[in-house]
PDB file of N, CA and C in Angstrom:
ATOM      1  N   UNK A   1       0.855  -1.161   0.000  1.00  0.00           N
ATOM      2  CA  UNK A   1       0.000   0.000   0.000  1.00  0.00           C
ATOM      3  C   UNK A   1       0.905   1.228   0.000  1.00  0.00           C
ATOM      4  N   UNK A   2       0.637   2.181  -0.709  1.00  0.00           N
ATOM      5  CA  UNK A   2       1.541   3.525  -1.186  1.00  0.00           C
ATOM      6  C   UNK A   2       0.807   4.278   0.312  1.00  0.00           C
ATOM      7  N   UNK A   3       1.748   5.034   0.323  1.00  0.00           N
ATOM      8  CA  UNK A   3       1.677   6.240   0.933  1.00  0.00           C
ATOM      9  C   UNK A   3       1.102   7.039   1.112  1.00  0.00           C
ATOM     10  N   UNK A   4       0.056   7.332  -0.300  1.00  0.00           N
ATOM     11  CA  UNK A   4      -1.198   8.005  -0.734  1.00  0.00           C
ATOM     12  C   UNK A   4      -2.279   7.633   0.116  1.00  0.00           C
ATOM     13  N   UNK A   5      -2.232   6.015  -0.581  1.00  0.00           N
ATOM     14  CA  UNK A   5      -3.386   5.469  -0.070  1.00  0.00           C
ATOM     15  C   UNK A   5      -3.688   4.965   1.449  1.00  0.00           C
ATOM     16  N   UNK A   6      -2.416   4.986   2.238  1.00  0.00           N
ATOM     17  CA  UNK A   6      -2.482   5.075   4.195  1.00  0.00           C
ATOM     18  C   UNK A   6      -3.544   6.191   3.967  1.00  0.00           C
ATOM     19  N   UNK A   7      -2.408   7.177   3.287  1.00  0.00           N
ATOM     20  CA  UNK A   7      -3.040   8.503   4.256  1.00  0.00           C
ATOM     21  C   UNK A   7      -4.433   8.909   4.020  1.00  0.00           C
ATOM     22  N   UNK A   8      -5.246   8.344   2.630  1.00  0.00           N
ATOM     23  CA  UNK A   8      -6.351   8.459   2.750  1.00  0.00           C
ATOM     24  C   UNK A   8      -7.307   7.865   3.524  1.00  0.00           C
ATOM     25  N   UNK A   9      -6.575   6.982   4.023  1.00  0.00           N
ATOM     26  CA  UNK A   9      -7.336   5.959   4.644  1.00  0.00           C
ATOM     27  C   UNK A   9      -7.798   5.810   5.940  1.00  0.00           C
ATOM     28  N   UNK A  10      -6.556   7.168   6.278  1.00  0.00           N
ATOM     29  CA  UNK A  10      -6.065   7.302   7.720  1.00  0.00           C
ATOM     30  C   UNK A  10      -7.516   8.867   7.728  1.00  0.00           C
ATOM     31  N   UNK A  11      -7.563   9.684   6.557  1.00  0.00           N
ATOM     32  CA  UNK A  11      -7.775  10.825   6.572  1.00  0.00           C
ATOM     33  C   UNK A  11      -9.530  10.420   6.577  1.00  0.00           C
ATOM     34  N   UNK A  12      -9.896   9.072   5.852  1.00  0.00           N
ATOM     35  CA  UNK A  12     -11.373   8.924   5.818  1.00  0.00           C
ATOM     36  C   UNK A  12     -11.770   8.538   7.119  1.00  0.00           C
ATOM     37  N   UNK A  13     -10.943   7.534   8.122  1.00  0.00           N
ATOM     38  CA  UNK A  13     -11.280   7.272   9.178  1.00  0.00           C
ATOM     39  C   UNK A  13     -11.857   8.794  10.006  1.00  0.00           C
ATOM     40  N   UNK A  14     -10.521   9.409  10.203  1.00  0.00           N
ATOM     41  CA  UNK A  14     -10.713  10.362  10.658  1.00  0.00           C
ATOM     42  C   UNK A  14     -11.894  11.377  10.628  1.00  0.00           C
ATOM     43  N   UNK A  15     -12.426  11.408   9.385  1.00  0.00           N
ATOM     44  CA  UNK A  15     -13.821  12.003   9.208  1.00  0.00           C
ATOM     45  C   UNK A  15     -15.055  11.736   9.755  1.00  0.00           C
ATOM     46  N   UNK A  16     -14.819  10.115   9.505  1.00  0.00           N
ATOM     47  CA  UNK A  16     -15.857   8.936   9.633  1.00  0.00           C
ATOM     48  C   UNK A  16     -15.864   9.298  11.518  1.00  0.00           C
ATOM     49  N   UNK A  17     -14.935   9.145  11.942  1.00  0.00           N
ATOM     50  CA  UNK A  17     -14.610   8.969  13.717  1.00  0.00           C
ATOM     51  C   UNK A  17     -15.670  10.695  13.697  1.00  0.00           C
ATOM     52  N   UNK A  18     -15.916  11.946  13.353  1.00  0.00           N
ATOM     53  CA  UNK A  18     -16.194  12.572  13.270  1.00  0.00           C
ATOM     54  C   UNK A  18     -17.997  13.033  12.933  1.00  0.00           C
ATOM     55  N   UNK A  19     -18.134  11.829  12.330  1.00  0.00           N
ATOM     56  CA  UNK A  19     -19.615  12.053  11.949  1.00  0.00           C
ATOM     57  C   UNK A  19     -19.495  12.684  10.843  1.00  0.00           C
ATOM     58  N   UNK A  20     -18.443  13.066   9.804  1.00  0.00           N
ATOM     59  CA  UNK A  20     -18.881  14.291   8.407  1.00  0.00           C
ATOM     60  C   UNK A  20     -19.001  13.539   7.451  1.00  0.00           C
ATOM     61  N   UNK A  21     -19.016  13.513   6.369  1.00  0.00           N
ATOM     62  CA  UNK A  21     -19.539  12.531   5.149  1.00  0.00           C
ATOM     63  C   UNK A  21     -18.075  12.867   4.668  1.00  0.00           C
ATOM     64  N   UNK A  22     -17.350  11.767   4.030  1.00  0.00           N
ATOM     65  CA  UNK A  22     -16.053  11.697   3.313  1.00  0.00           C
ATOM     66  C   UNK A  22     -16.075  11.886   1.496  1.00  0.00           C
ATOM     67  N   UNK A  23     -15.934  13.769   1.279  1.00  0.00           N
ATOM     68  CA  UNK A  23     -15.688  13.471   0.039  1.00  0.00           C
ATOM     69  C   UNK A  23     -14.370  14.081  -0.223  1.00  0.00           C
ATOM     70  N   UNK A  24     -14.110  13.898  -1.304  1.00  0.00           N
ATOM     71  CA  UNK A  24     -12.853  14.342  -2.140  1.00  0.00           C
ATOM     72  C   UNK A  24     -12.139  15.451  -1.845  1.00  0.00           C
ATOM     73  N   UNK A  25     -12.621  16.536  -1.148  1.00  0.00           N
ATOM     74  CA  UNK A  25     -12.543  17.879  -0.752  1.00  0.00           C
ATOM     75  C   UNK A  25     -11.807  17.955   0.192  1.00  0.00           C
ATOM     76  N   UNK A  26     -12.556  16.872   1.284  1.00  0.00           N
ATOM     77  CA  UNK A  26     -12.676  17.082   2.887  1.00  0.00           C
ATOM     78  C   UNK A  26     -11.263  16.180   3.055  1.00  0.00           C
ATOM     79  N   UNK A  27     -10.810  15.509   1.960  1.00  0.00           N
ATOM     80  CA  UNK A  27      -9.696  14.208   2.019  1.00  0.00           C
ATOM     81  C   UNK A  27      -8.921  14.916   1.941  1.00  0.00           C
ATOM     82  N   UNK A  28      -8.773  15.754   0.801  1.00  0.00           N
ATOM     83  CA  UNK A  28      -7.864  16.508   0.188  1.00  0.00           C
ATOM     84  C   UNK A  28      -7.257  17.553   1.377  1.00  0.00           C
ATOM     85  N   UNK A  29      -7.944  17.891   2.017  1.00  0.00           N
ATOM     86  CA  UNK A  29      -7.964  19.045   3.164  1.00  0.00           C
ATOM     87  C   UNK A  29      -7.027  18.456   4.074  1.00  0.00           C
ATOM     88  N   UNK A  30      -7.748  17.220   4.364  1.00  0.00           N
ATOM     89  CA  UNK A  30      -6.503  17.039   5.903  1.00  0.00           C
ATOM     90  C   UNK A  30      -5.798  16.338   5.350  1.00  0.00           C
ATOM     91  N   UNK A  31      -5.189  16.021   4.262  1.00  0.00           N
ATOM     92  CA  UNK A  31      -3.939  15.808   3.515  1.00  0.00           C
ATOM     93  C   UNK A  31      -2.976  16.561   3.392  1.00  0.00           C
ATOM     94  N   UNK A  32      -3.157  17.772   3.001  1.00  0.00           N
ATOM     95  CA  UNK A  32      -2.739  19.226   3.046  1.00  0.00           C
ATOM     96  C   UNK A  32      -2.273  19.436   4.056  1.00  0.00           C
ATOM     97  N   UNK A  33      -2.909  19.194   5.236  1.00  0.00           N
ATOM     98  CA  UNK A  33      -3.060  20.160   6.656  1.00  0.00           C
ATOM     99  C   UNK A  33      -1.931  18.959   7.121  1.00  0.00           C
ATOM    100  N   UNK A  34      -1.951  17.896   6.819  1.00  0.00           N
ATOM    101  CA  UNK A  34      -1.005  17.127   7.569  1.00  0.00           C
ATOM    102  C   UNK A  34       0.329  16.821   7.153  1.00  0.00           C
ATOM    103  N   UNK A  35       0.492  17.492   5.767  1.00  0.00           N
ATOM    104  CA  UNK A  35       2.276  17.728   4.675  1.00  0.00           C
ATOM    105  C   UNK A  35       2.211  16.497   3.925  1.00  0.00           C
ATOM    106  N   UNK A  36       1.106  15.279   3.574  1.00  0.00           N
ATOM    107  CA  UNK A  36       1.267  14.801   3.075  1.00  0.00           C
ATOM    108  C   UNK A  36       1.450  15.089   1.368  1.00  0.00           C
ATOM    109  N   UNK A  37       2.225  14.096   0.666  1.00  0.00           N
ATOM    110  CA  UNK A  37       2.410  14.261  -0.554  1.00  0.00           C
ATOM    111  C   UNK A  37       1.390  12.898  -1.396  1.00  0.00           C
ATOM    112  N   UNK A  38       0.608  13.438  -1.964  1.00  0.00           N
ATOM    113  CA  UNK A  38      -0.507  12.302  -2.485  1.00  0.00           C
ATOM    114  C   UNK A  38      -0.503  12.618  -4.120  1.00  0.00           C
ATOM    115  N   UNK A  39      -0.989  11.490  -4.684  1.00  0.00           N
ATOM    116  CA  UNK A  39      -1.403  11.961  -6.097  1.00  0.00           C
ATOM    117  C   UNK A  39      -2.718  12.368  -5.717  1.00  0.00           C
ATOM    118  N   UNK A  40      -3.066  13.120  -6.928  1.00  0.00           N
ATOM    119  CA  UNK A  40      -4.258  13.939  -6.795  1.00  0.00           C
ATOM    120  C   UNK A  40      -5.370  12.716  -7.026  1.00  0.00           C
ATOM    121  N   UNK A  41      -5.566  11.858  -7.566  1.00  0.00           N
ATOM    122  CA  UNK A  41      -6.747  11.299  -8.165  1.00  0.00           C
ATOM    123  C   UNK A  41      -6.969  10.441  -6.561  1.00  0.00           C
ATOM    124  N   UNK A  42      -6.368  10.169  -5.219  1.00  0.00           N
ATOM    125  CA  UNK A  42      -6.557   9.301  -4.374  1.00  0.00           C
ATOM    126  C   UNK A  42      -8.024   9.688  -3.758  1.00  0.00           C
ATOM    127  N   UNK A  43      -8.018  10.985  -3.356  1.00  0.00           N
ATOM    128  CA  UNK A  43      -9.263  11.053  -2.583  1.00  0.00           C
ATOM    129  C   UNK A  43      -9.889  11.340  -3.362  1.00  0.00           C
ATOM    130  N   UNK A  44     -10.458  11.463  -4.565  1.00  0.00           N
ATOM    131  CA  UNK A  44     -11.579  11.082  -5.699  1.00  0.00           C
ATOM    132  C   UNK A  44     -11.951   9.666  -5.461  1.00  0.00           C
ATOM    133  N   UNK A  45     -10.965   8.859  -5.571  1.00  0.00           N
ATOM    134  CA  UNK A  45     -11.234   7.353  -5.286  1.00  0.00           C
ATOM    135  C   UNK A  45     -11.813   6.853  -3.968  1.00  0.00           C
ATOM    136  N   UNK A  46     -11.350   7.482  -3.317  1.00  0.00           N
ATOM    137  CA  UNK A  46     -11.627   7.081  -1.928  1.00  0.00           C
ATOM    138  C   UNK A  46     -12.849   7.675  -1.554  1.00  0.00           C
ATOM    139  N   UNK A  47     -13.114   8.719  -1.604  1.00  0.00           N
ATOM    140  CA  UNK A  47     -14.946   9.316  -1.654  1.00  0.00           C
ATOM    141  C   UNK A  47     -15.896   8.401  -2.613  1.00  0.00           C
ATOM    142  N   UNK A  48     -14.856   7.833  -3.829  1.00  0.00           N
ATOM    143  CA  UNK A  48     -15.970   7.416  -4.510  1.00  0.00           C
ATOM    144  C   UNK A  48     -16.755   6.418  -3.862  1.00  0.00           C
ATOM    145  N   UNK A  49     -15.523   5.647  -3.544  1.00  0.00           N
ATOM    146  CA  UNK A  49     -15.862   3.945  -2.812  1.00  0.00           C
ATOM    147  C   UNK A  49     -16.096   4.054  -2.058  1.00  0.00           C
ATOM    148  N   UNK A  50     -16.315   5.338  -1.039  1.00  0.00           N
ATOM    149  CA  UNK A  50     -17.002   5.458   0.437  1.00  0.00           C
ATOM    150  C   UNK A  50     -18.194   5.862   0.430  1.00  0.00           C
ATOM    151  N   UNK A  51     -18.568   6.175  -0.817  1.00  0.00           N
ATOM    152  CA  UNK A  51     -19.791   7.300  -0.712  1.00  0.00           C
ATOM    153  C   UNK A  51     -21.070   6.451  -0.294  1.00  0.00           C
ATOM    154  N   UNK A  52     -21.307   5.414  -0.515  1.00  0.00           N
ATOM    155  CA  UNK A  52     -22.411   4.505  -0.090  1.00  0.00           C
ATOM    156  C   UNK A  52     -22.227   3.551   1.189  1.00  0.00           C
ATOM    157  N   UNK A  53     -21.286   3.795   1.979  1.00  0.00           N
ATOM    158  CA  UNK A  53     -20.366   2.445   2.614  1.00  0.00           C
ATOM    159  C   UNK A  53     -20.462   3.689   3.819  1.00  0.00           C
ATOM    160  N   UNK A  54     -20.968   2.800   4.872  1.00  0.00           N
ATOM    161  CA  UNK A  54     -20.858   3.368   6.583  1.00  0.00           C
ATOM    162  C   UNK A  54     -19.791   2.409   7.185  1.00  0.00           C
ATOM    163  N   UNK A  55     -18.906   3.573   7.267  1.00  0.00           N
ATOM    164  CA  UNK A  55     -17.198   3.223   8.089  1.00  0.00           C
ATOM    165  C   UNK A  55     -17.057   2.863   9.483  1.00  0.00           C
ATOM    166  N   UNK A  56     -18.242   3.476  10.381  1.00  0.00           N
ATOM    167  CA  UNK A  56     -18.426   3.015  11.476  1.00  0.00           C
ATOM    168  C   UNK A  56     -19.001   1.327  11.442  1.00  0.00           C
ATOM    169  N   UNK A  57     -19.897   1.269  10.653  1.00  0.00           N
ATOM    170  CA  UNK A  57     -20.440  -0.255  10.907  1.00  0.00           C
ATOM    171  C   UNK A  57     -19.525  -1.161  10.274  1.00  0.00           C
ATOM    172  N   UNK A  58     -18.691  -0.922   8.867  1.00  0.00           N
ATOM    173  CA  UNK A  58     -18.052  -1.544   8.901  1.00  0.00           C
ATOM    174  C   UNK A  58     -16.868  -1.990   9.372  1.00  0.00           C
ATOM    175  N   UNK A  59     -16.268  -0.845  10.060  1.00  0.00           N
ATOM    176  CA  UNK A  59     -15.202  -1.331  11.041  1.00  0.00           C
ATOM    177  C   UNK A  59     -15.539  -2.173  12.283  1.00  0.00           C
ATOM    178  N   UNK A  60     -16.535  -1.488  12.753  1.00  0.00           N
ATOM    179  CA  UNK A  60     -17.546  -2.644  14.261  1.00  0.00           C
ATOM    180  C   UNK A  60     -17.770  -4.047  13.923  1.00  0.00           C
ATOM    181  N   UNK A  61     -18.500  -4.383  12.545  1.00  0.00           N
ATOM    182  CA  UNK A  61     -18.548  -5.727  12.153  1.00  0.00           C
ATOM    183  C   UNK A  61     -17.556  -6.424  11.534  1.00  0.00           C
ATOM    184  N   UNK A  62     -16.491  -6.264  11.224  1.00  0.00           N
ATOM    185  CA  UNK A  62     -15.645  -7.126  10.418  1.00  0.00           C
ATOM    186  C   UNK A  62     -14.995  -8.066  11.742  1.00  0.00           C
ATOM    187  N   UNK A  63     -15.678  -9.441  10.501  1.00  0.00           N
ATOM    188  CA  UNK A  63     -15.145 -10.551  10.995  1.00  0.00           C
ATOM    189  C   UNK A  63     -16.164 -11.133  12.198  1.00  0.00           C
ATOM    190  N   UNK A  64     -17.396 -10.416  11.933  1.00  0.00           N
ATOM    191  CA  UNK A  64     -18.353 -10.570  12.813  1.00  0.00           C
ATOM    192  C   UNK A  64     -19.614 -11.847  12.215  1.00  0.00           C
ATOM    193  N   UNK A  65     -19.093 -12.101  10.484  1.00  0.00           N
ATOM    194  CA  UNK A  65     -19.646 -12.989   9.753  1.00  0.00           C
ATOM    195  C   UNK A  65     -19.340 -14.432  10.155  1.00  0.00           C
ATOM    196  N   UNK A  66     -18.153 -14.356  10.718  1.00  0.00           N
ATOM    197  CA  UNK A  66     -17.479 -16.144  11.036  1.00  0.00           C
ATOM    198  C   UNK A  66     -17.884 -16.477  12.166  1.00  0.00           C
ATOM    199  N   UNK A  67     -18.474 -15.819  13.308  1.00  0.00           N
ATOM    200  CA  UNK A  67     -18.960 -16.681  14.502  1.00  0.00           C
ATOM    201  C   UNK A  67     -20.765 -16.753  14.635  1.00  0.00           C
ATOM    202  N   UNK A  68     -20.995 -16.579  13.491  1.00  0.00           N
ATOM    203  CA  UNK A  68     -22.179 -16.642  13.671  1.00  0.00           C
ATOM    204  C   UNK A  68     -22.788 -18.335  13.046  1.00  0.00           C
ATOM    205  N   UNK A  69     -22.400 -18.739  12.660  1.00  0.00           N
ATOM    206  CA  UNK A  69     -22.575 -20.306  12.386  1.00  0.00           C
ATOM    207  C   UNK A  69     -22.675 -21.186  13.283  1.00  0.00           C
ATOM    208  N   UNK A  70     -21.766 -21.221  14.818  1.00  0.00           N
ATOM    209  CA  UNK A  70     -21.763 -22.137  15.850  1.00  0.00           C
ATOM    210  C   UNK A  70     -23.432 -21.437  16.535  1.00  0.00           C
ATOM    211  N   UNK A  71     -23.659 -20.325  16.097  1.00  0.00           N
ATOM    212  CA  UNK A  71     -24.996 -19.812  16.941  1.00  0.00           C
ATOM    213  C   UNK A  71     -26.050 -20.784  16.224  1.00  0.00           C
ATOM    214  N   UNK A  72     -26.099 -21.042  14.976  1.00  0.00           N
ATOM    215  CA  UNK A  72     -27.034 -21.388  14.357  1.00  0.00           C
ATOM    216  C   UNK A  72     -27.605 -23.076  14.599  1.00  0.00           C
ATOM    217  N   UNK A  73     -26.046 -23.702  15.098  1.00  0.00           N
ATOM    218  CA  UNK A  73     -26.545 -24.957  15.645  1.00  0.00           C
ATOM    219  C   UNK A  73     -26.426 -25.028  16.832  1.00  0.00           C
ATOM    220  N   UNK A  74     -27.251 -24.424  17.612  1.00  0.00           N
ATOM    221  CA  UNK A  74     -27.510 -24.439  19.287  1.00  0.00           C
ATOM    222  C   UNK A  74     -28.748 -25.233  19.069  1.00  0.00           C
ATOM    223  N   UNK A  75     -28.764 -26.276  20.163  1.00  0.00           N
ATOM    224  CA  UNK A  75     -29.780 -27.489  20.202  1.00  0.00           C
ATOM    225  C   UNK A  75     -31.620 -26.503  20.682  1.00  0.00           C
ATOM    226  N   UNK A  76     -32.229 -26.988  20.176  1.00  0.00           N
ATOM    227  CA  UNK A  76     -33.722 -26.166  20.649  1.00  0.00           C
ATOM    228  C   UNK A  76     -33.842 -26.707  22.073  1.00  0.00           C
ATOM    229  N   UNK A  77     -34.362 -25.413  22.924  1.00  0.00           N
ATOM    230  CA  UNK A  77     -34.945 -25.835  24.438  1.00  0.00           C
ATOM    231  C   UNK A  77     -35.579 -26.951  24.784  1.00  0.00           C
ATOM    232  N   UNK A  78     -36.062 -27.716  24.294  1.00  0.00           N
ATOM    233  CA  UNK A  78     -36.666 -28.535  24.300  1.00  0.00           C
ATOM    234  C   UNK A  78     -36.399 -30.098  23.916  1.00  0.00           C
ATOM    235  N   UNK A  79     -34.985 -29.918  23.404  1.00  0.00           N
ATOM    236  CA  UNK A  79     -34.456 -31.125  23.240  1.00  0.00           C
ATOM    237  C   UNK A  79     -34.066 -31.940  24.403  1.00  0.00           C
ATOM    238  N   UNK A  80     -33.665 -33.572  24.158  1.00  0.00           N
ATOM    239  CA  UNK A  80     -33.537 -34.322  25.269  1.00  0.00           C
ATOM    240  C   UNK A  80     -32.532 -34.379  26.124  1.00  0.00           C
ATOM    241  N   UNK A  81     -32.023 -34.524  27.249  1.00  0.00           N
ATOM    242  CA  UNK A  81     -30.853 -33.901  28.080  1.00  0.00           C
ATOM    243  C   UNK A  81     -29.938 -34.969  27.336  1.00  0.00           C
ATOM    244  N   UNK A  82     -29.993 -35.987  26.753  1.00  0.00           N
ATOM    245  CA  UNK A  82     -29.332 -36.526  25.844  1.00  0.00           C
ATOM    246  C   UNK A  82     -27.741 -36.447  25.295  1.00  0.00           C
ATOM    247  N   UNK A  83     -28.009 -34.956  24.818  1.00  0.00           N
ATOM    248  CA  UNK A  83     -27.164 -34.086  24.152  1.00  0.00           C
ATOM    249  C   UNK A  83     -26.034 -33.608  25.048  1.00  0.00           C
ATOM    250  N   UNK A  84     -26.364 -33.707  26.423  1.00  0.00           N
ATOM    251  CA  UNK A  84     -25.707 -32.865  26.911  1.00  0.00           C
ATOM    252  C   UNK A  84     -24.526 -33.708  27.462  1.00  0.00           C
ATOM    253  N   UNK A  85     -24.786 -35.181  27.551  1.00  0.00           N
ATOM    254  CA  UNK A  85     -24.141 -36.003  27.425  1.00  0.00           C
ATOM    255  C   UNK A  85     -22.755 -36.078  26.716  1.00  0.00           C
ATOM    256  N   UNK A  86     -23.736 -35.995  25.195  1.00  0.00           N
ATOM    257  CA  UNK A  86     -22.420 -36.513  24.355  1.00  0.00           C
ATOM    258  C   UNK A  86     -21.792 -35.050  24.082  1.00  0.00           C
ATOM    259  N   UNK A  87     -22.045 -34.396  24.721  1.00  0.00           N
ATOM    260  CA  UNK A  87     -20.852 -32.950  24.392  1.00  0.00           C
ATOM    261  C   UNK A  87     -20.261 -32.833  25.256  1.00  0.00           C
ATOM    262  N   UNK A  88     -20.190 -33.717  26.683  1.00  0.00           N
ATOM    263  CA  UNK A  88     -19.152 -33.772  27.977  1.00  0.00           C
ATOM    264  C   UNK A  88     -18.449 -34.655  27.291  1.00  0.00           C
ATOM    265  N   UNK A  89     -18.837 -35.886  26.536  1.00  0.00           N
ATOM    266  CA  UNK A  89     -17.663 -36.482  25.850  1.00  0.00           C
ATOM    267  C   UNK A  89     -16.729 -35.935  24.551  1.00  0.00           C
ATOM    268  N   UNK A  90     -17.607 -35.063  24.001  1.00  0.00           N
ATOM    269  CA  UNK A  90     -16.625 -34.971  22.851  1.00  0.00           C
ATOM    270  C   UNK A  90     -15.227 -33.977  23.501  1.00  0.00           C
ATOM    271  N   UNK A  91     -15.944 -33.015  24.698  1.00  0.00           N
ATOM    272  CA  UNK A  91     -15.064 -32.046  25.028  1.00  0.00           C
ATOM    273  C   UNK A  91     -13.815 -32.456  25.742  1.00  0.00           C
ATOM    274  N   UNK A  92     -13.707 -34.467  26.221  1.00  0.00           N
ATOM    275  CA  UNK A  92     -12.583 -35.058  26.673  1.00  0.00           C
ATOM    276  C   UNK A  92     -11.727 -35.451  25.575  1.00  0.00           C
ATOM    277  N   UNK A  93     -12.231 -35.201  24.677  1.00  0.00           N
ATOM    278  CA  UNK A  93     -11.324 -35.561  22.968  1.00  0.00           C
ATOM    279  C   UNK A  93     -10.233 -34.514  22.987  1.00  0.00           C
ATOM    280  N   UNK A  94      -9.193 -34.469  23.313  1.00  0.00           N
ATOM    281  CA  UNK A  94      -8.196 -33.727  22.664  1.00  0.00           C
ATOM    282  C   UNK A  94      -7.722 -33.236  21.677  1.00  0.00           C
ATOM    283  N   UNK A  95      -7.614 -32.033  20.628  1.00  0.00           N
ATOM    284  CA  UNK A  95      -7.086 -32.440  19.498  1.00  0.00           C
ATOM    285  C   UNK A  95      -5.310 -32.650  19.614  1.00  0.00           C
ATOM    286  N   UNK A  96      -4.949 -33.427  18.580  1.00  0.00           N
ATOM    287  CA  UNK A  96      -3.295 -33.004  18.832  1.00  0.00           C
ATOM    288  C   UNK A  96      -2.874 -31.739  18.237  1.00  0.00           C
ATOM    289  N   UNK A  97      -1.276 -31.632  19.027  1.00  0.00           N
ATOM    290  CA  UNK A  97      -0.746 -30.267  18.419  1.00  0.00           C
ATOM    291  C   UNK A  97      -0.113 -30.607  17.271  1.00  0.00           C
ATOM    292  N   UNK A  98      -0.144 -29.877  16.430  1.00  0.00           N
ATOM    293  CA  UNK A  98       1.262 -30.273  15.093  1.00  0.00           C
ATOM    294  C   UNK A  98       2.443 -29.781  16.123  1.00  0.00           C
ATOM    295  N   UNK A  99       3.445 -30.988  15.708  1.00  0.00           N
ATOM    296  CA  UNK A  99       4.654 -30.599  15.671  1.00  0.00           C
ATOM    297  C   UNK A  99       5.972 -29.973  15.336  1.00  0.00           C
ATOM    298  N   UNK A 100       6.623 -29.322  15.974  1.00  0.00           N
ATOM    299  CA  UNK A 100       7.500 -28.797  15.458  1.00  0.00           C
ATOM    300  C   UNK A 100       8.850 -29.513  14.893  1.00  0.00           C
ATOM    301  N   UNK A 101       8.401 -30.055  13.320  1.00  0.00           N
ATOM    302  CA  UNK A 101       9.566 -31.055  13.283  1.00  0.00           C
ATOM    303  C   UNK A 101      10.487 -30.131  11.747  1.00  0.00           C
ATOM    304  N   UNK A 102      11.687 -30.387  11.842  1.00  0.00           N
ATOM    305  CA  UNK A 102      12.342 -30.180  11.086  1.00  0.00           C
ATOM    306  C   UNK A 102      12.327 -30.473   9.828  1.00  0.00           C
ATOM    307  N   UNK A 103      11.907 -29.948   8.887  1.00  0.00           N
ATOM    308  CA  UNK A 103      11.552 -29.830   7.208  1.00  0.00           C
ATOM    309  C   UNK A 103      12.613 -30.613   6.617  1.00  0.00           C
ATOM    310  N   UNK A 104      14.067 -30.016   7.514  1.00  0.00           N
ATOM    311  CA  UNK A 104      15.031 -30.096   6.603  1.00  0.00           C
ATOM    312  C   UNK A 104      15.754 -29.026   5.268  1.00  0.00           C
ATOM    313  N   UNK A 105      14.848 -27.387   5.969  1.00  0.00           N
ATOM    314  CA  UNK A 105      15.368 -26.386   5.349  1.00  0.00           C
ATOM    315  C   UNK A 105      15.189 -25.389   6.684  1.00  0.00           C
ATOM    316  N   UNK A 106      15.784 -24.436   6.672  1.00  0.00           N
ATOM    317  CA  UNK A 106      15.901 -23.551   7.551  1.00  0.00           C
ATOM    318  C   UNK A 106      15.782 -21.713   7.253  1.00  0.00           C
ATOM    319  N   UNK A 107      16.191 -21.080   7.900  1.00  0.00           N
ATOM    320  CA  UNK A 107      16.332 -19.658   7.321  1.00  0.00           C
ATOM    321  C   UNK A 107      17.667 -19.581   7.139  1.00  0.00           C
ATOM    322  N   UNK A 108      18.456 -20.191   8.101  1.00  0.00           N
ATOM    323  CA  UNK A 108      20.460 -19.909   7.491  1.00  0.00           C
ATOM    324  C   UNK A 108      20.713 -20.976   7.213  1.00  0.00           C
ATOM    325  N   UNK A 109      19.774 -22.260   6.048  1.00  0.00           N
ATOM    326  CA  UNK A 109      20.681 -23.278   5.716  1.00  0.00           C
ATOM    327  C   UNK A 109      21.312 -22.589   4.299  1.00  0.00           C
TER     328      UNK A 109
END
């Protein structure tokens, strides 16, 4: 990632943390104000691709898609205590660790 594109990135947060809407202007501004050296076309780009996209929610949710699957198979209230059984056993299952074994290449071979 160039240099440009941190600092826009750094400069949209910053807006976003602010509540103002991120366009091209407002990028350009605290780019300026902060001595960065950017090509001109970055915060065109970066307003563009922000202009529909809420920075707060997507920073709060990322990665908030992958634990939602173990929610989905939670047994219904009403199932038989059964269950509760065989999940004291599976939880005595260990997995193993991989080992740390020698390839037979190194970083100073």
């Amino acid at each position: 990632m160039s240099v440009s594109e941190l600092a826009c990135t750094y400069a949209a947060l910053i807006l976003a943390d602010d509540d103002v809407t991120v366009t091209a202007e407002k990028l350009t501004t605290i780019l300026k104000a902060a001595g960065v050296e950017f090509e001109p076309y970055w915060p065109g780009l970066f307003a563009k691709a922000l202009e529909a996209c809420d920075l707060k929610a997507l920073i709060t949710n990322v990665g908030s898609g992958v634990g939602a699957a173990p929610a989905a198979a939670a047994a219904p209230a009403d199932a038989p205590a059964e269950g509760g059984a065989a999940e004291k056993k599976e939880e005595k299952v260990e997995e193993e660790e991989e080992e740390d074994d020698d390839m037979g290449f190194g970083l100073f071979d």
